[in-house]
C-alpha atoms as a PDB file:
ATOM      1  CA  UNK A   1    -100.946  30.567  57.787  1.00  0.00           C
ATOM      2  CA  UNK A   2     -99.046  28.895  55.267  1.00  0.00           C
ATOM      3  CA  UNK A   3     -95.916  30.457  55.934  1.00  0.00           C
ATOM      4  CA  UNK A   4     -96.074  29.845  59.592  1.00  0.00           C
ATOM      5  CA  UNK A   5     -96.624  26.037  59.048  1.00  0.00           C
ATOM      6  CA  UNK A   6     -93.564  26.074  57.026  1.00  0.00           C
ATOM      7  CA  UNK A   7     -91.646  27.954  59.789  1.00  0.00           C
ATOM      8  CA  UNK A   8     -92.864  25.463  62.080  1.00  0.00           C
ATOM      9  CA  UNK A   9     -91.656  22.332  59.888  1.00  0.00           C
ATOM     10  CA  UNK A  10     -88.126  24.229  59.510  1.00  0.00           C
ATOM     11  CA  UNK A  11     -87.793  24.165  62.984  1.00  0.00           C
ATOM     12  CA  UNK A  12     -88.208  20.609  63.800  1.00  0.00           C
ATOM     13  CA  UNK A  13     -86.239  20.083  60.425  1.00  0.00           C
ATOM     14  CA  UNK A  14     -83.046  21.506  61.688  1.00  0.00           C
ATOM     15  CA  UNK A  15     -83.256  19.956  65.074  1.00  0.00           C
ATOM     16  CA  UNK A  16     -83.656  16.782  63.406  1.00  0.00           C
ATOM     17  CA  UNK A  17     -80.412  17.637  61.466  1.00  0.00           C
ATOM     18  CA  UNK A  18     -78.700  18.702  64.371  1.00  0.00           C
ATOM     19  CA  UNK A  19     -79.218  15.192  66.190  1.00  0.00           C
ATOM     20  CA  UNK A  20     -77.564  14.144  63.419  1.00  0.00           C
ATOM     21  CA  UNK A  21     -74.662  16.003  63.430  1.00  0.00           C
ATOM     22  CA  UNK A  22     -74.347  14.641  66.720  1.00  0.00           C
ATOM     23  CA  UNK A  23     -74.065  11.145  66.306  1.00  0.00           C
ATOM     24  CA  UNK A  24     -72.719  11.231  62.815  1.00  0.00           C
ATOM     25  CA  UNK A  25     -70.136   8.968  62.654  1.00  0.00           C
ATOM     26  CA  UNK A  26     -67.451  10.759  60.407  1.00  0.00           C
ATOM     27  CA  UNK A  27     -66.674  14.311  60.671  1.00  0.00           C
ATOM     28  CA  UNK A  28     -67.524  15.162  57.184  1.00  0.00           C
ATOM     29  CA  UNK A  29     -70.982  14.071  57.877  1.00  0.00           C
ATOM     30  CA  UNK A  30     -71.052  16.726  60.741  1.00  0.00           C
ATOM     31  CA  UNK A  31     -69.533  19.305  58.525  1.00  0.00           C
ATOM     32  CA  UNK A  32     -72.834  18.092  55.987  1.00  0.00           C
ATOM     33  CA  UNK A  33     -75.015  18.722  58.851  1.00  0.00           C
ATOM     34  CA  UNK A  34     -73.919  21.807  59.849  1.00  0.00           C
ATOM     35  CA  UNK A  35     -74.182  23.086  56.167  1.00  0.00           C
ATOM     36  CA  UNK A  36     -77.711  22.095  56.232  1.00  0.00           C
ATOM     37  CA  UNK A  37     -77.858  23.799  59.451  1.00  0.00           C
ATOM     38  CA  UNK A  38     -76.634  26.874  57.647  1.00  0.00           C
ATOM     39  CA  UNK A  39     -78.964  26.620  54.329  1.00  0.00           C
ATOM     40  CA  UNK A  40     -82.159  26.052  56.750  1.00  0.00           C
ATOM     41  CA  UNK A  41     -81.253  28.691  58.921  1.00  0.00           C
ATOM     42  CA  UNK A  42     -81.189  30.834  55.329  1.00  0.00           C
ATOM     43  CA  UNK A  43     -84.292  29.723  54.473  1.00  0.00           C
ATOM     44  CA  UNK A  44     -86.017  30.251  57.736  1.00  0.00           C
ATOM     45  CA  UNK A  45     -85.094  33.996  57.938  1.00  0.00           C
ATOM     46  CA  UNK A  46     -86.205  34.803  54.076  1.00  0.00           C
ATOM     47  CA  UNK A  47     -89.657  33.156  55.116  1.00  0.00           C
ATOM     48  CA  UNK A  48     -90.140  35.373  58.146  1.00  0.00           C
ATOM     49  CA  UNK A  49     -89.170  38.248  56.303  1.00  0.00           C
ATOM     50  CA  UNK A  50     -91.912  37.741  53.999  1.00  0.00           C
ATOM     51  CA  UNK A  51     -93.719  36.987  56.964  1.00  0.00           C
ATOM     52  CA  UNK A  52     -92.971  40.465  58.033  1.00  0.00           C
ATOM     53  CA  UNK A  53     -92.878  41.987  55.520  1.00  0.00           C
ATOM     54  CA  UNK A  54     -89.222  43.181  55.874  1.00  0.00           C
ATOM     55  CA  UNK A  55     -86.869  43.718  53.603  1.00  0.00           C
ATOM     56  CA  UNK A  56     -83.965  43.887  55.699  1.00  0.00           C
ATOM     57  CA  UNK A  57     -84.278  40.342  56.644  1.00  0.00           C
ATOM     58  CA  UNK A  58     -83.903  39.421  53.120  1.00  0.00           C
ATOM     59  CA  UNK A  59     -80.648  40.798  53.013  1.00  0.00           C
ATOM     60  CA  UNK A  60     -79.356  39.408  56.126  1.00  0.00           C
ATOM     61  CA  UNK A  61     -80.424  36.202  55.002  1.00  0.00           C
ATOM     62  CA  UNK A  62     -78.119  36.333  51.682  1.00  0.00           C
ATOM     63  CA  UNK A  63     -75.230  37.720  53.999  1.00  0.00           C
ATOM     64  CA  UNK A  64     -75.450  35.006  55.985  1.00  0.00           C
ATOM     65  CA  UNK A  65     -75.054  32.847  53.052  1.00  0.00           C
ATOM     66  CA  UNK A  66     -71.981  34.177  52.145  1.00  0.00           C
ATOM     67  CA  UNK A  67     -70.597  33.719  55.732  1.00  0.00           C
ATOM     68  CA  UNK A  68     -72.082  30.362  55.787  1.00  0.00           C
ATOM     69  CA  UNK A  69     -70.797  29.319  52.630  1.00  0.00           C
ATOM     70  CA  UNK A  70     -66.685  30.910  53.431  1.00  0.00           C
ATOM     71  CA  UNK A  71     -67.323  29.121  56.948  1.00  0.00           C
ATOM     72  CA  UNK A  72     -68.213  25.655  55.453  1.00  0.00           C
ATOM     73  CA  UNK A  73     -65.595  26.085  52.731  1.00  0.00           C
ATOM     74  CA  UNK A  74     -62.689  26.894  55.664  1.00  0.00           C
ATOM     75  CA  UNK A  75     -63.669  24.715  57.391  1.00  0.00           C
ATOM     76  CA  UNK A  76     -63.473  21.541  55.169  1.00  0.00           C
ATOM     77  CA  UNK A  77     -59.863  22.589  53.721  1.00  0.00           C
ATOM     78  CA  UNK A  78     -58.749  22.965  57.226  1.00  0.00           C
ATOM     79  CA  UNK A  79     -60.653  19.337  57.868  1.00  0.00           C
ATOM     80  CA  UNK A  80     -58.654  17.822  54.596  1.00  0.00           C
ATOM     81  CA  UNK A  81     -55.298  19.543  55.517  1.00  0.00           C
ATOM     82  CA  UNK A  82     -55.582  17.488  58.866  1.00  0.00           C
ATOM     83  CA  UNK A  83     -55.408  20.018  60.873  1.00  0.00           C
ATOM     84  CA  UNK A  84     -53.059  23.160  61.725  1.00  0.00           C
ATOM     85  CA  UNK A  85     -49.572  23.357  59.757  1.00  0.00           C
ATOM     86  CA  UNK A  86     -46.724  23.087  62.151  1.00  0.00           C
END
């Protein structure tokens, strides 16, 4: 029961964050919000593979976190650079 109310609160946790990745008024508070998006999304699928009891999950949730993490960091040197080099 436990771990479903926590599944339940990520939920409405990451919609929360992504309203605010929609009116966030720089784009380095969008690229925070889709981080969190990222680390919640992490944290949701290692809960519901205790849930389950599945191992598997657990593993896709750390790959993910590698993605998520060479996404996020591509993504903010590309941000910094200002954009594509001509």
């Amino acid at each position: 029961m436990f771990l479903i109310i926590t599944m339940i609160l990520l939920i409405i946790a990451m919609f929360v964050t992504i309203i605010r990745m929609i009116i966030g008024p720089t784009v380095w508070d969008r690229l925070l919000a889709l981080n969190l998006i990222s680390a919640k999304t992490i944290l949701l699928l290692a809960i519901y593979g205790v849930y389950r009891n599945n191992i598997l999950l657990l593993d896709i949730s750390i790959s993910y976190g590698i993605i998520g993490f060479i996404g996020i960091m591509l993504l903010s040197m590309f941000i910094q650079r200002g954009g594509r080099l001509k």
